[in-house]
Protein backbone atom coordinates (compact mmCIF):
# COMPACT_ATOMS: atom_id res chain seq x y z
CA UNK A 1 -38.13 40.06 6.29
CA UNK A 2 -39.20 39.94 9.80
CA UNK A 3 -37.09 38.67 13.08
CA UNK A 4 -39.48 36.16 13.56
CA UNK A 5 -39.12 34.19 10.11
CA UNK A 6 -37.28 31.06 10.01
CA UNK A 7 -35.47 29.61 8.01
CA UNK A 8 -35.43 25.69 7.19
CA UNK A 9 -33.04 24.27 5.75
CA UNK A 10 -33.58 20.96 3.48
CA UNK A 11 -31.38 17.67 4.42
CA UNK A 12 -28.45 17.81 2.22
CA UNK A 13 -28.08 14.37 1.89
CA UNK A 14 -24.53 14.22 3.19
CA UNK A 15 -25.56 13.96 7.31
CA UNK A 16 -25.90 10.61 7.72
CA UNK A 17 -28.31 9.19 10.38
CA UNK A 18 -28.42 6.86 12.59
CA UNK A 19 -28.95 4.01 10.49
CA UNK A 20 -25.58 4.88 8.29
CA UNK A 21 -23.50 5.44 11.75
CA UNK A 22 -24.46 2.02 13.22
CA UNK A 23 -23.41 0.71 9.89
CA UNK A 24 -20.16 2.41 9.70
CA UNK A 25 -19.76 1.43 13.12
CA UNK A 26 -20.07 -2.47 12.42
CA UNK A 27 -18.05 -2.55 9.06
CA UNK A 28 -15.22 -0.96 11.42
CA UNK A 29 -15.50 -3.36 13.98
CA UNK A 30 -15.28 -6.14 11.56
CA UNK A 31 -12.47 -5.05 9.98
CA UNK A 32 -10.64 -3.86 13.35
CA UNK A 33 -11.33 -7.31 15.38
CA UNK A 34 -9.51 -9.85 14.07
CA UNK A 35 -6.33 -7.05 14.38
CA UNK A 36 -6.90 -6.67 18.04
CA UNK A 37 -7.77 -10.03 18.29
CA UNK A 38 -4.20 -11.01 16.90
CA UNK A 39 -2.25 -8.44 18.83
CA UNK A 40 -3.56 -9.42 22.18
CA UNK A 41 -3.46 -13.27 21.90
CA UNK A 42 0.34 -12.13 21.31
CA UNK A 43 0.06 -10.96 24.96
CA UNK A 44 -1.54 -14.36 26.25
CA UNK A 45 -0.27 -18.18 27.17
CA UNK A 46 -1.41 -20.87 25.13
CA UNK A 47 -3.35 -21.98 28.40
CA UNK A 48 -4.95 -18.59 28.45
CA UNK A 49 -5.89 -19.08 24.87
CA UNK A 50 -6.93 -22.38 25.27
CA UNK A 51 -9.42 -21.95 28.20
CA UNK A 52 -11.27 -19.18 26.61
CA UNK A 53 -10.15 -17.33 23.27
CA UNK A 54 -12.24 -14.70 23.23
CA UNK A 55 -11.08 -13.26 26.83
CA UNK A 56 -7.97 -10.38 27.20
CA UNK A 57 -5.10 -11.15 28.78
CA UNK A 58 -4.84 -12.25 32.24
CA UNK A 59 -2.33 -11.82 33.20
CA UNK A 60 -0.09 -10.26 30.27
CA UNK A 61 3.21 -11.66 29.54
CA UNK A 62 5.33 -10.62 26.94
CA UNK A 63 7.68 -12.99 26.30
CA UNK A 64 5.97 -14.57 22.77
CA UNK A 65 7.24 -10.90 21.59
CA UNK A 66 10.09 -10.31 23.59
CA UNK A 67 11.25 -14.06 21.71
CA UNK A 68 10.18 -13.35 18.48
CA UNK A 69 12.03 -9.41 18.43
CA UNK A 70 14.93 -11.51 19.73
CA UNK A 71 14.96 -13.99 16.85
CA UNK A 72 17.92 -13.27 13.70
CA UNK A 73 15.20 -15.38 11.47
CA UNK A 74 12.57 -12.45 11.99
CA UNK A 75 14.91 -9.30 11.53
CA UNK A 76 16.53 -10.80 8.30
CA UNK A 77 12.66 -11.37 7.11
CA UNK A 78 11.82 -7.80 8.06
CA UNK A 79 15.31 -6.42 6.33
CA UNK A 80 13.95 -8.44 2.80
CA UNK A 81 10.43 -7.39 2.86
CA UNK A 82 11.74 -3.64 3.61
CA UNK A 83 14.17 -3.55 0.91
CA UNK A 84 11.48 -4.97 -1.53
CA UNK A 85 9.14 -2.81 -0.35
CA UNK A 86 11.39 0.59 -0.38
CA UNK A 87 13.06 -0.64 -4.07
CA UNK A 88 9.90 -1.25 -5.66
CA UNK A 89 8.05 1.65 -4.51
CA UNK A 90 10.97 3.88 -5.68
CA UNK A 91 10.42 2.38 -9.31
CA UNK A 92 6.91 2.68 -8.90
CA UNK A 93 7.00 6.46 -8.11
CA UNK A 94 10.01 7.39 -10.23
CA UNK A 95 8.26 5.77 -13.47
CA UNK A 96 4.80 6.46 -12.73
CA UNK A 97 5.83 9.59 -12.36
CA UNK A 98 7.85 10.33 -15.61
CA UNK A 99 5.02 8.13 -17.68
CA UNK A 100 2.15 10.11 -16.06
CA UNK A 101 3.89 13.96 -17.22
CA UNK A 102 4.11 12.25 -20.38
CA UNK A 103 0.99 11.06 -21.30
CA UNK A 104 -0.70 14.62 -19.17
CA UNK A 105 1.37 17.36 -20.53
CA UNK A 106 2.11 16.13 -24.36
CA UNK A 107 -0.02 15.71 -27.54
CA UNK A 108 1.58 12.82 -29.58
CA UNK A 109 -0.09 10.04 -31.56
CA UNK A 110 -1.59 6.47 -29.62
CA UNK A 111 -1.62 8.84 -26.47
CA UNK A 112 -5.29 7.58 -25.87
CA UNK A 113 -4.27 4.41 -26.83
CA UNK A 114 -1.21 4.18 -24.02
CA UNK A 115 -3.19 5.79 -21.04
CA UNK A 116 -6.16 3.42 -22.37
CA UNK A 117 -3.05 0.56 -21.64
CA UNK A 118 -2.46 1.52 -18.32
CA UNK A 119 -6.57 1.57 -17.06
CA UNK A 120 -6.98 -2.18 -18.85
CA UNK A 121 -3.86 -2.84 -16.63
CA UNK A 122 -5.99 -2.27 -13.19
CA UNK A 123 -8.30 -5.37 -14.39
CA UNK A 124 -5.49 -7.62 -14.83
CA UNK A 125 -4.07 -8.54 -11.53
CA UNK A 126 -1.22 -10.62 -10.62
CA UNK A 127 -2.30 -14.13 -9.87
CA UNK A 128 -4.05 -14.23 -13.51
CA UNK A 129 -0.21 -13.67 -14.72
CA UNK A 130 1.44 -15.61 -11.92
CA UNK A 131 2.60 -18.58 -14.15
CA UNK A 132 3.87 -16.90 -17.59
CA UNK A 133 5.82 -14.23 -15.15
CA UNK A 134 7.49 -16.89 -13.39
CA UNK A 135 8.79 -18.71 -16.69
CA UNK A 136 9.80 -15.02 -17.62
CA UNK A 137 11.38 -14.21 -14.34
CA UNK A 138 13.25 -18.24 -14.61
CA UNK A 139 13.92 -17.41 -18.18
CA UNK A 140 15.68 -13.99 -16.68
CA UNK A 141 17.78 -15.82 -14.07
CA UNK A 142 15.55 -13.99 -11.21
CA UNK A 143 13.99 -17.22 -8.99
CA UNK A 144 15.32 -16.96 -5.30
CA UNK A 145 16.06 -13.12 -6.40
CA UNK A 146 14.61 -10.37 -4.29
CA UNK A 147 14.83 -8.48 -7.90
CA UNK A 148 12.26 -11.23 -9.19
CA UNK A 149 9.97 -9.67 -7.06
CA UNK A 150 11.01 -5.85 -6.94
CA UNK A 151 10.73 -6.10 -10.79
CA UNK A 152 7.73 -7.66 -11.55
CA UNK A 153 6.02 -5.27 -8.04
CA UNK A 154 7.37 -2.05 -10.22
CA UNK A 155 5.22 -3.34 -13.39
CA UNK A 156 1.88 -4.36 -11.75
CA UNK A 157 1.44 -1.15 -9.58
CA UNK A 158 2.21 1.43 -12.61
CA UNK A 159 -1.08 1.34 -13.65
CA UNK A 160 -2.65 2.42 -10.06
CA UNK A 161 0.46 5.08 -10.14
CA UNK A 162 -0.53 6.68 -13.37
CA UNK A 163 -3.89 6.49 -13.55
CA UNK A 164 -3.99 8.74 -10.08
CA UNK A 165 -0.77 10.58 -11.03
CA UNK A 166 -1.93 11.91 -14.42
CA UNK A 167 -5.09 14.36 -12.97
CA UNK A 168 -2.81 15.68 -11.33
CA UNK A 169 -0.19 16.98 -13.85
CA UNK A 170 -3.26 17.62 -15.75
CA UNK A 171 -4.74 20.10 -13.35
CA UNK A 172 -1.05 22.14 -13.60
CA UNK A 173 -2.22 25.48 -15.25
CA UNK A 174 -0.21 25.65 -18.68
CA UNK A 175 0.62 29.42 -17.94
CA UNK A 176 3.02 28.22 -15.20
CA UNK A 177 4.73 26.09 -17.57
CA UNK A 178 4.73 29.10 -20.15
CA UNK A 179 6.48 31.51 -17.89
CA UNK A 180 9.09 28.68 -16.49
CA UNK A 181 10.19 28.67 -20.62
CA UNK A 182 10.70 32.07 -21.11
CA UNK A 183 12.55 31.84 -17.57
CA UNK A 184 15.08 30.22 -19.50
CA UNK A 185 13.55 26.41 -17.53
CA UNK A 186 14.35 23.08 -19.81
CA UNK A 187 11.20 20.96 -19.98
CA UNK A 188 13.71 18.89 -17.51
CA UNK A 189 14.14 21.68 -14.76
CA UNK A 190 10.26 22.70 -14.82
CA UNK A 191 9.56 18.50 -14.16
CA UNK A 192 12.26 18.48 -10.93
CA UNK A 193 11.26 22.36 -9.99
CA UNK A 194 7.80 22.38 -10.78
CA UNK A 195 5.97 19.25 -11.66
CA UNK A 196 7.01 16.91 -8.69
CA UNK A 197 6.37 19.55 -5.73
CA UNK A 198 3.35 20.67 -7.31
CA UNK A 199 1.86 17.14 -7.47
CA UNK A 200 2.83 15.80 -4.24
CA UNK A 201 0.11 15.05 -2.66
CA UNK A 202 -0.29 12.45 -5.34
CA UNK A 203 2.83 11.49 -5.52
CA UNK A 204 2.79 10.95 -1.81
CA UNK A 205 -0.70 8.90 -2.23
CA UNK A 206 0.98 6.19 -4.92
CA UNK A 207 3.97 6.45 -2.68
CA UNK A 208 2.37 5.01 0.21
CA UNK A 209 -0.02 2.62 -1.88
CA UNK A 210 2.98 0.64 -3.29
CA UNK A 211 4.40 0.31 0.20
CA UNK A 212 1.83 -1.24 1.66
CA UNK A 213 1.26 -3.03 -1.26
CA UNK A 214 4.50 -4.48 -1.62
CA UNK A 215 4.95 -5.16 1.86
CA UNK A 216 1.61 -7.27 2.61
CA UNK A 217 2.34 -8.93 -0.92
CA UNK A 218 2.75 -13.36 -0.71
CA UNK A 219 1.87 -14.70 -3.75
CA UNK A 220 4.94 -13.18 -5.78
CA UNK A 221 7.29 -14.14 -3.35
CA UNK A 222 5.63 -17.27 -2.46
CA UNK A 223 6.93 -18.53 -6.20
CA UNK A 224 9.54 -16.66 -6.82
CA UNK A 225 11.67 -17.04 -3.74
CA UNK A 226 12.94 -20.48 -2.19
CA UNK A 227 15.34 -19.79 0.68
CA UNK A 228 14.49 -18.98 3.75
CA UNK A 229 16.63 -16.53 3.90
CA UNK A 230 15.70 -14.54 0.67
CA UNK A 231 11.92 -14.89 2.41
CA UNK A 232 9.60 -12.13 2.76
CA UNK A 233 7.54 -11.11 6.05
CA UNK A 234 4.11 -12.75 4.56
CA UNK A 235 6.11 -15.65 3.56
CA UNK A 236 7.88 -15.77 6.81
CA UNK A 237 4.82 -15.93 9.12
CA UNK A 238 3.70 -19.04 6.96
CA UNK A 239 6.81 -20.80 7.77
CA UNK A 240 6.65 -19.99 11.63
CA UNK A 241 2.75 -20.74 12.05
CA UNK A 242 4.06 -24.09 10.15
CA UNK A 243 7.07 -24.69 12.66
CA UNK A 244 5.37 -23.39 15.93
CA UNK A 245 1.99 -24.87 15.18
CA UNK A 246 1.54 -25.85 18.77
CA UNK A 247 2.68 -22.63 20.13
CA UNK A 248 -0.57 -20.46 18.64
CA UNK A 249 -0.06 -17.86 21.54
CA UNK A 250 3.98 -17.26 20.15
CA UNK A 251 2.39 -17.53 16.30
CA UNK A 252 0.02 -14.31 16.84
CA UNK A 253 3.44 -12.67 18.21
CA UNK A 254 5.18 -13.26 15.30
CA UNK A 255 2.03 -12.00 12.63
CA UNK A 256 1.25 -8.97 14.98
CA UNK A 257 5.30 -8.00 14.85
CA UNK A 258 4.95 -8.92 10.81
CA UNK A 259 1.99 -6.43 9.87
CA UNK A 260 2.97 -4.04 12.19
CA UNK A 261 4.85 -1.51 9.85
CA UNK A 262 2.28 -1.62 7.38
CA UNK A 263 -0.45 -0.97 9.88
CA UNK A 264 1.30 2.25 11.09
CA UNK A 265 2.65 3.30 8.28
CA UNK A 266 -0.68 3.32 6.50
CA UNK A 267 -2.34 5.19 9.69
CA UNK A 268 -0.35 7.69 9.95
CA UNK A 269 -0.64 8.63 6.76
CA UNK A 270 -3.87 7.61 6.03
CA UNK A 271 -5.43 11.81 5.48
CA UNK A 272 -2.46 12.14 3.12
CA UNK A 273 -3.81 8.85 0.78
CA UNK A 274 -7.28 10.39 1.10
CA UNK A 275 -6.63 13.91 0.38
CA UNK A 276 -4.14 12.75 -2.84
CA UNK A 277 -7.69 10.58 -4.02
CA UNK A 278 -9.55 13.54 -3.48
CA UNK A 279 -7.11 15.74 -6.05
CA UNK A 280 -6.94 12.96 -8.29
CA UNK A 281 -10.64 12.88 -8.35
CA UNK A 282 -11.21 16.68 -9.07
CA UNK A 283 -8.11 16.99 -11.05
């Protein structure tokens, strides 16, 4: 083959053009604006807002969020929604995780049948159920409860949990399992030694899936809870926006401060969710 020959290579397929970028492009700005949007009327006076909404601060103040970081109401709010959030996304993990080794690594009868349980479950959500699981959760003594909400949080995101979690303990090679048995391992030690840091990235991924989840979550505690101070973030910013209705530049304060965690929490570990769909994927 001579110097001079070239070589062309065919489009792939997977460089996207112009056409795909400017598309990308405007699905992120759509998503993105009414964030910034929120955050920086946070940073403006309801006169500011007033005379033109769509303009950035001028001049900034912060006192809407220096009030709102100031206020016991908001802290007790952020304390429930983060021991919701941290409870049910231990059960979540914890049982997802035990359910998914199961159904992955055994051969027993109506296995089919159970995983086959858990996949209907994703196309039943929660406000189908809302009614018969609050007569359950009354019936249980749960109403005004922050456990009527952890509970019910742990059932509803098993599904998502095991249906990404059980690739994964699929894709373990059976000859590592092998040799942890004639190690002397109990099927117990190879799940805490082996299974769990093996499928981390996964677990990780349904980790930070029921966080979010759980924190951004208002229509479970919007019937199950009463008291304000048994109330939720989301249920929270309902109540201000209803008491500071004529104070919108104080209200966007108070929802910026509320999705906050959720917003970082889910950006910083936003390649770790991607890479743990990725495994699930190939697994």
């Amino acid at each position: 083959m001579s110097a001079s020959t070239t070589i062309s290579r065919k489009p792939t397929g997977r460089d996207g053009g112009p056409v795909t970028y400017f598309v990308a492009l405007l699905l992120v700005g759509v998503c993105v604006a009414p964030v910034v949007y929120i955050v920086l009327g946070g940073f403006r006076t309801n006169a500011q807002i007033t005379t033109d909404p769509a303009a950035l601060p001028d001049p900034w103040v912060g006192i809407n969020y220096m009030a709102v970081l100031k206020s016991s109401v908001f802290w007790g709010e952020f304390a429930n929604s983060l021991i919701v959030a941290l409870a049910s996304t231990a059960g979540i993990v914890a049982l997802g995780l035990m359910v998914s080794f199961v159904i992955a690594r055994y051969d027993f009868r109506f296995k089919g049948a159970m995983y086959s349980l858990f996949a209907a479950g994703l196309m039943f959500p929660m406000v189908i159920a809302i009614t018969p699981l609050y007569l359950v959760i009354k019936d249980l003594g749960l109403v005004d409860n922050l456990l009527g909400v952890i509970v019910p949080q742990i059932a509803f995101g098993l599904p998502t949990t095991v249906i990404i979690l059980v690739p994964f303990l699929r894709a373990i090679p059976n000859e590592i399992e092998e040799a942890a048995a004639l190690d002397g391992m109990s099927r117990l030690g190879f799940f805490f030694r082996m299974v769990i840091p093996l499928s981390l990235p996964g677990v990780v991924t349904v980790g930070i899936l029921a966080f979010v989840g759980s924190w951004n979550n208002y229509l479970l505690p919007l019937y199950v809870l009463n008291s304000q101070a048994n109330f939720t973030l989301p249920l929270g910013v309902q109540v201000f926006s209803s008491q500071y209705s004529t104070d919108t530049a104080k209200v966007l304060a108070f929802t910026s401060l509320a999705m906050l965690p959720a917003l970082v929490f889910f950006s910083v570990f936003e390649k770790r969710i991607v890479g743990g769909l990725t495994g699930a994927v190939k697994g």
